[in-house]
Every structure is written in structure tokens, then in C-alpha cells.
PDB file of N, CA and C in Angstrom:
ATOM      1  N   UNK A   1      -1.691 -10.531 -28.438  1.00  0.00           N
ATOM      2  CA  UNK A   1      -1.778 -11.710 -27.627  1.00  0.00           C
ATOM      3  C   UNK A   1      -1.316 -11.406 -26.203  1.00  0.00           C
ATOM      4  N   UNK A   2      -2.219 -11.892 -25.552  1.00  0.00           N
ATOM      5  CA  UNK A   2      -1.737 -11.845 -23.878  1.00  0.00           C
ATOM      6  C   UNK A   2      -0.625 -12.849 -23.575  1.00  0.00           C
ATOM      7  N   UNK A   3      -0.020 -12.436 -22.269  1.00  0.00           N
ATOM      8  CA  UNK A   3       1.337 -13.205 -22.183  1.00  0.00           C
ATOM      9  C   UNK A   3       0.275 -13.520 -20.341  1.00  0.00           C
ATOM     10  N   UNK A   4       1.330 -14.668 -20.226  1.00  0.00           N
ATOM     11  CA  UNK A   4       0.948 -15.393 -19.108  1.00  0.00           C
ATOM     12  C   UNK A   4       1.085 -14.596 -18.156  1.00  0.00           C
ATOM     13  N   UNK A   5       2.248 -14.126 -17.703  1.00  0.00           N
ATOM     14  CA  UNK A   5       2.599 -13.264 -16.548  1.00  0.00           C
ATOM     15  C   UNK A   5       3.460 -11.530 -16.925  1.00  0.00           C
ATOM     16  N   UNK A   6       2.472 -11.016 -17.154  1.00  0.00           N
ATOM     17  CA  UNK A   6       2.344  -9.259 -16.853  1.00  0.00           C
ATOM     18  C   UNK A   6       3.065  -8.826 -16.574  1.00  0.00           C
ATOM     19  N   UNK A   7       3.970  -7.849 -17.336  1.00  0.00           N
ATOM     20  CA  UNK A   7       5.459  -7.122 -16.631  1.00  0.00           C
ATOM     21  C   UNK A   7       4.751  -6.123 -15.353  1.00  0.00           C
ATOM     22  N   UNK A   8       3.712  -5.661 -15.324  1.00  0.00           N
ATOM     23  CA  UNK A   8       3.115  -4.449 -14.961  1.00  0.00           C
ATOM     24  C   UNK A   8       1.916  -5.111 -13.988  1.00  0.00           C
ATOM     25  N   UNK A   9       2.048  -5.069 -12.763  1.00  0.00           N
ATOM     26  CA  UNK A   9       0.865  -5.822 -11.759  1.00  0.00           C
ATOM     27  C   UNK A   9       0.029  -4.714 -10.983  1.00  0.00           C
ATOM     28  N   UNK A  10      -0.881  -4.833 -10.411  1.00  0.00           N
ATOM     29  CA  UNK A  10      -1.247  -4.141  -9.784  1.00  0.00           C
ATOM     30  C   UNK A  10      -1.263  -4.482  -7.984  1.00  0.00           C
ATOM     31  N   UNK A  11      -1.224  -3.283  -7.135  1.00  0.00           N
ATOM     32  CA  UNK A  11      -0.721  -3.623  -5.782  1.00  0.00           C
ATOM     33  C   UNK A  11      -1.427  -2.958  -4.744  1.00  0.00           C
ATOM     34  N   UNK A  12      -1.660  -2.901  -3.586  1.00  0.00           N
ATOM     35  CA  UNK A  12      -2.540  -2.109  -3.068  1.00  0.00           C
ATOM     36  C   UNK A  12      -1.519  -1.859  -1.870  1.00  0.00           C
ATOM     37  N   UNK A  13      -1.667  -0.782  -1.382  1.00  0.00           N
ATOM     38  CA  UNK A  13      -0.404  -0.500  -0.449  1.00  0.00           C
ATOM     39  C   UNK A  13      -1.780   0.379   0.713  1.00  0.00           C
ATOM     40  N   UNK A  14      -0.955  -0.150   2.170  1.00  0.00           N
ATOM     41  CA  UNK A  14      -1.806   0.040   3.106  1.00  0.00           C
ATOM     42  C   UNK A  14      -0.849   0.913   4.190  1.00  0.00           C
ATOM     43  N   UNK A  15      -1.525   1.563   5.093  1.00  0.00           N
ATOM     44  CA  UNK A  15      -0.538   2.519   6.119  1.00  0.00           C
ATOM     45  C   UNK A  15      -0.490   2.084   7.275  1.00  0.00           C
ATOM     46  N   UNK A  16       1.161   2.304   7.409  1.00  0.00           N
ATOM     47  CA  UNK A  16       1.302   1.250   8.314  1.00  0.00           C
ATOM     48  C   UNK A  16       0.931   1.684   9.751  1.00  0.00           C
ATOM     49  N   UNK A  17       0.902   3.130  10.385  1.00  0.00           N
ATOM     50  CA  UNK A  17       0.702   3.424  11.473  1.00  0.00           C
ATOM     51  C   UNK A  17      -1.089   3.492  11.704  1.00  0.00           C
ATOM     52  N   UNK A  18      -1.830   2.917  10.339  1.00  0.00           N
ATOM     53  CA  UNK A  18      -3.261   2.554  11.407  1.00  0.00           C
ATOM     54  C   UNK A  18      -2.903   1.140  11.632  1.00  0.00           C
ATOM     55  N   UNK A  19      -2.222   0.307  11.359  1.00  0.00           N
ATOM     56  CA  UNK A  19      -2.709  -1.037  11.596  1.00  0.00           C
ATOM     57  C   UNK A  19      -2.311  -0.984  12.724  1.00  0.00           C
ATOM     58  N   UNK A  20      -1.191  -0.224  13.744  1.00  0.00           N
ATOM     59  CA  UNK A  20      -0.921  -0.054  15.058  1.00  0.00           C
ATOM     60  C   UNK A  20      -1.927   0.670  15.766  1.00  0.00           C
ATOM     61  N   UNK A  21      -2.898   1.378  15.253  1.00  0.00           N
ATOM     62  CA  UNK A  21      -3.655   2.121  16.585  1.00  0.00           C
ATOM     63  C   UNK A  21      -4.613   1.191  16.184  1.00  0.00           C
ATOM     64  N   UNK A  22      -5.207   0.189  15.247  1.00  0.00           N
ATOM     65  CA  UNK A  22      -6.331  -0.465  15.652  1.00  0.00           C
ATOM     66  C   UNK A  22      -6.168  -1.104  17.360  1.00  0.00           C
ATOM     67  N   UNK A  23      -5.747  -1.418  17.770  1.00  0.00           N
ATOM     68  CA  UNK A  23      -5.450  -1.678  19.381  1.00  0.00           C
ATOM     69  C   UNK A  23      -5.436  -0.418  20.457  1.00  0.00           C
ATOM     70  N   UNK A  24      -5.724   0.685  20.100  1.00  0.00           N
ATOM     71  CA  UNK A  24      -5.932   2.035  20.414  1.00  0.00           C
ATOM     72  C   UNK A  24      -7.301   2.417  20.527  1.00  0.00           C
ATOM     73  N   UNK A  25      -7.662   1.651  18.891  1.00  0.00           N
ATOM     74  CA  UNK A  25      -8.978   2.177  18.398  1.00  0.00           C
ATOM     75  C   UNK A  25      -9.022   3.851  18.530  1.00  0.00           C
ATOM     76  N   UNK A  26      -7.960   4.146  18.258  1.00  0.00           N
ATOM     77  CA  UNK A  26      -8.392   5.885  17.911  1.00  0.00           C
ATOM     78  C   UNK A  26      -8.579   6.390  16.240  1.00  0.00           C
ATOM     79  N   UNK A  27      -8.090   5.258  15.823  1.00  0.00           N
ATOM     80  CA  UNK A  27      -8.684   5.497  14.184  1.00  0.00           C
ATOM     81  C   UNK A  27     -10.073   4.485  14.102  1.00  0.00           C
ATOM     82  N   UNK A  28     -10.692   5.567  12.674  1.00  0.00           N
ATOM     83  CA  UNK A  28     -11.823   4.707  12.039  1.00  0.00           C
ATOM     84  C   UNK A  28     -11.831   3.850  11.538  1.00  0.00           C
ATOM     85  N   UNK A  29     -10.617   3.985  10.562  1.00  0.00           N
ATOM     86  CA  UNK A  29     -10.126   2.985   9.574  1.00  0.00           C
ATOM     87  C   UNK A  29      -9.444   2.716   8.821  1.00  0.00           C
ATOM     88  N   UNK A  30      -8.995   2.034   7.880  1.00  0.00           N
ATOM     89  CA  UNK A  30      -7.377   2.140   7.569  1.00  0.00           C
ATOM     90  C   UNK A  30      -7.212   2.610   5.729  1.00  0.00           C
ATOM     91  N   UNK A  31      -6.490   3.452   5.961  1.00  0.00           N
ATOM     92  CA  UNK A  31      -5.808   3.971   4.621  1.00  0.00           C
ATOM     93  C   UNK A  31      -5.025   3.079   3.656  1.00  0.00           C
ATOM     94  N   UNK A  32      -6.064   2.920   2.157  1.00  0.00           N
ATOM     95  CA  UNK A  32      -5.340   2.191   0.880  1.00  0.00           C
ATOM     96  C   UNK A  32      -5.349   2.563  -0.565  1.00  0.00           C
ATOM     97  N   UNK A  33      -4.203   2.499  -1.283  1.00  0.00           N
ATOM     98  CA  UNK A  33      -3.947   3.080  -2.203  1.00  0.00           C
ATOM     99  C   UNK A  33      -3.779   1.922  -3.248  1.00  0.00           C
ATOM    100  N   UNK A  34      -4.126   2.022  -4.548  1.00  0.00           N
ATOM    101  CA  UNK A  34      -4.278   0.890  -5.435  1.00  0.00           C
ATOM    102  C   UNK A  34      -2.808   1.406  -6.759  1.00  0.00           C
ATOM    103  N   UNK A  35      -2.322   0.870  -6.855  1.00  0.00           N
ATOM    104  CA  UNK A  35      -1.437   1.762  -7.954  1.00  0.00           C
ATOM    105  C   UNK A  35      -0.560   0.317  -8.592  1.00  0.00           C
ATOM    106  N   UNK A  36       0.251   0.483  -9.270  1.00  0.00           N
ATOM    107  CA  UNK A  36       0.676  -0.456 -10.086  1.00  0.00           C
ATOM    108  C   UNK A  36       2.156   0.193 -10.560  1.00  0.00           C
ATOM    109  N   UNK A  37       2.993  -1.291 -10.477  1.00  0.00           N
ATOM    110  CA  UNK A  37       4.712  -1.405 -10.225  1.00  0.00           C
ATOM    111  C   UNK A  37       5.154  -2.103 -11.090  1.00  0.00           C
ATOM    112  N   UNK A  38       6.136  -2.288 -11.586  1.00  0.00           N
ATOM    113  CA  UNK A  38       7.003  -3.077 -12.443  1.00  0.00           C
ATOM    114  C   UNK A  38       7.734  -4.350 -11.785  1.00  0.00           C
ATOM    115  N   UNK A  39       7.552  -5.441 -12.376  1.00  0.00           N
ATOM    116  CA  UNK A  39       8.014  -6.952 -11.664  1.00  0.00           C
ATOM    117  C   UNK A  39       9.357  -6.990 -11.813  1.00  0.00           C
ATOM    118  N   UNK A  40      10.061  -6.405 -12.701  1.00  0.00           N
ATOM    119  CA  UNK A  40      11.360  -6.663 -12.923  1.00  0.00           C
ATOM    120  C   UNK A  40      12.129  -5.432 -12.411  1.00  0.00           C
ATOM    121  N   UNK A  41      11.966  -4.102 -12.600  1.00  0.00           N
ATOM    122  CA  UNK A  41      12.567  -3.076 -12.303  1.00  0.00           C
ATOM    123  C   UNK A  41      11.831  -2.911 -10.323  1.00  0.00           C
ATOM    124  N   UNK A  42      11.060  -3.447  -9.404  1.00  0.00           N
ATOM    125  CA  UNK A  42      10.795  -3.466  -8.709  1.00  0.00           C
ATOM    126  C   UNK A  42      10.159  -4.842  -7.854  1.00  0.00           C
ATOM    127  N   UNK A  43      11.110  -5.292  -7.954  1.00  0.00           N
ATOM    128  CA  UNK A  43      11.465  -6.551  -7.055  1.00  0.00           C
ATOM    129  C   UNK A  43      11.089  -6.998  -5.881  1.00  0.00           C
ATOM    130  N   UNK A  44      11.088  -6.142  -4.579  1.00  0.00           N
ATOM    131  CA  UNK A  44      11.016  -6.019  -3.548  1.00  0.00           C
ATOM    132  C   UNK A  44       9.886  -5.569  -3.383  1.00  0.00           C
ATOM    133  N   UNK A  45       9.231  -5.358  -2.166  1.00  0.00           N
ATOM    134  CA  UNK A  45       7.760  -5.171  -1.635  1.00  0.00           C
ATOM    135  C   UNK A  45       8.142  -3.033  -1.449  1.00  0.00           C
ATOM    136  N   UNK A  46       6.929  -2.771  -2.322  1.00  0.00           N
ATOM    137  CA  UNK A  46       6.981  -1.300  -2.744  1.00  0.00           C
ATOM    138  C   UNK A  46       6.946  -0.537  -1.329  1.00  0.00           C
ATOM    139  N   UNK A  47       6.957   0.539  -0.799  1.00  0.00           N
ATOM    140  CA  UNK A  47       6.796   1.270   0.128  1.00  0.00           C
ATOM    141  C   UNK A  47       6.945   3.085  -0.373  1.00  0.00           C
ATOM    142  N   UNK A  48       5.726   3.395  -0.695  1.00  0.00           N
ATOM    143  CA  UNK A  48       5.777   5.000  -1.104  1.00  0.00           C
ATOM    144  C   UNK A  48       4.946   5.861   0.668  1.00  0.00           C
ATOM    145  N   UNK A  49       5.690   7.667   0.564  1.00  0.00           N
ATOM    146  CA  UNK A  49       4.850   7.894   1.570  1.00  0.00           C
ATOM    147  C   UNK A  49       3.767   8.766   0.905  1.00  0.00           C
ATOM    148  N   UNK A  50       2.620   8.650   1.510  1.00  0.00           N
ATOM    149  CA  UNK A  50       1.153   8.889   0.909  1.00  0.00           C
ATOM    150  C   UNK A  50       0.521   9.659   1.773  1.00  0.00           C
ATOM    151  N   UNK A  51      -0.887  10.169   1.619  1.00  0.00           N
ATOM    152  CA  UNK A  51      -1.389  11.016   2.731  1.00  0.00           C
ATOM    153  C   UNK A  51      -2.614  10.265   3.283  1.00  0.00           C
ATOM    154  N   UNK A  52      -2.686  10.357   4.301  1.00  0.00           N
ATOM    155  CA  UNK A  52      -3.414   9.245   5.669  1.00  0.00           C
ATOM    156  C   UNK A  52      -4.565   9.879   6.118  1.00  0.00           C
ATOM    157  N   UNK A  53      -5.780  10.102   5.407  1.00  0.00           N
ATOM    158  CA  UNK A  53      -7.149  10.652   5.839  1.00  0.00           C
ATOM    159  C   UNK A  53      -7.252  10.337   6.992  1.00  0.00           C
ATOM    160  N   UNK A  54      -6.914   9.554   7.915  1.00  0.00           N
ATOM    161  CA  UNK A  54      -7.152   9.051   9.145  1.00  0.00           C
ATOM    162  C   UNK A  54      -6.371   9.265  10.608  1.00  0.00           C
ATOM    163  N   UNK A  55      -5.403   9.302   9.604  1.00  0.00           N
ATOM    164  CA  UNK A  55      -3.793  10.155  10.714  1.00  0.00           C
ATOM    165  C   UNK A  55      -3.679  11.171  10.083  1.00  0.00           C
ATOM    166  N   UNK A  56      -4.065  11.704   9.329  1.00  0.00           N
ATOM    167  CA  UNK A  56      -4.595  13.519   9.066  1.00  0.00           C
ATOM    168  C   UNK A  56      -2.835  13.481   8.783  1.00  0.00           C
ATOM    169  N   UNK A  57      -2.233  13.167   8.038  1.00  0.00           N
ATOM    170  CA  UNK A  57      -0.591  13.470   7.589  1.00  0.00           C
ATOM    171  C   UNK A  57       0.084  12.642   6.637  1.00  0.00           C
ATOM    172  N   UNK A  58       1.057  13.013   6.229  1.00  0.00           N
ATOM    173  CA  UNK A  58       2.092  11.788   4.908  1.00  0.00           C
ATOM    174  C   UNK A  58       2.164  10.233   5.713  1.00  0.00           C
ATOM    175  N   UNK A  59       2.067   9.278   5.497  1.00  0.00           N
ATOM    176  CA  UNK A  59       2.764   8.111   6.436  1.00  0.00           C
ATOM    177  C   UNK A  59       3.145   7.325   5.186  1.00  0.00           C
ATOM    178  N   UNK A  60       4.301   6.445   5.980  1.00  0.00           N
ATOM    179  CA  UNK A  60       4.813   5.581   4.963  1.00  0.00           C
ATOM    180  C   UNK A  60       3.376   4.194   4.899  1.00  0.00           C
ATOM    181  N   UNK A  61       2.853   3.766   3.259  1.00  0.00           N
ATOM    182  CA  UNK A  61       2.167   3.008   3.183  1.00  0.00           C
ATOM    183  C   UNK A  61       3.009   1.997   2.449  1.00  0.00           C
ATOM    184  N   UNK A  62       2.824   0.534   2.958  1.00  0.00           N
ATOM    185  CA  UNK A  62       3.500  -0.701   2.618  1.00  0.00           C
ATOM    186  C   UNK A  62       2.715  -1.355   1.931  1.00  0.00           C
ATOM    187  N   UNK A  63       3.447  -2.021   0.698  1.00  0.00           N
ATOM    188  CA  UNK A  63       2.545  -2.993  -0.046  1.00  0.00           C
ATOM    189  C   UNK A  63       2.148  -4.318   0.373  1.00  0.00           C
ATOM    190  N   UNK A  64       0.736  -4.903   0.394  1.00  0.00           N
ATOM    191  CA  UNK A  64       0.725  -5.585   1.391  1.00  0.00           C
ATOM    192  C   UNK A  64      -0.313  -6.976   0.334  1.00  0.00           C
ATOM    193  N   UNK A  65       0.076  -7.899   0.586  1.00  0.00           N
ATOM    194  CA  UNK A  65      -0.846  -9.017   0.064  1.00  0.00           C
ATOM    195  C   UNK A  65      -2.122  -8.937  -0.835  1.00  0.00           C
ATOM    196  N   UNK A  66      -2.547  -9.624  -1.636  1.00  0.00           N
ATOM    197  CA  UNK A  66      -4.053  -9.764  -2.497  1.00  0.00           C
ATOM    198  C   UNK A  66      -4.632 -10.941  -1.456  1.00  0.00           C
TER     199      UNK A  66
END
């Protein structure tokens, strides 16, 4: 049986240094990662660092809204 609300969600985490050069426009476009966190053991809004096809390096990507 399914339960109403899911210990285990899924989240999409975005990087934060393209959403600053869109006003640059020196990037194409912005880097996102789909992965999935725990509601109780991770509380707070996730932040892993990831690699940035676009800024060609690791950047910290923030979890960001559905």
C-alpha cells in the first residue's frame, strides 16, 4: 500500500553560477541534475557540488523548486 507522503522525494538541483551569467549571456544554458533525498534525514534545501557542462568545472548546484 502506498502511503500519502513519501519518505524519499525526488529534487532537481540547478547551478548556481549559470543563473548569474544569464545577464552576461556567456553561457548556453543552465546545468540540472535530477536525484532524490530523504524528507526526514534531510530537511533543509540540498546543495551537492556537481560538474557544469557549461562552466566546463565542479560548481555548487542548489535545489531549487518543482
Amino acid at each position: 500500500m502506498a502511503k500519502g507522503k513519501d519518505i524519499r522525494i525526488t529534487v532537481i538541483l540547478e547551478c548556481t553560477s549559470c543563473n548569474q551569467k544569464i545577464v552576461n549571456k556567456e553561457s548556453t544554458g543552465i546545468s540540472r541534475y535530477i536525484t532524490q533525498k530523504n524528507r526526514h534525514n534531510t530537511s533543509s534545501r540540498l546543495e551537492l557540488r556537481k560538474f557544469c557542462p557549461y562552466c566546463c568545472k565542479h560548481m555548487i548546484h542548489a535545489e531549487i523548486k518543482k
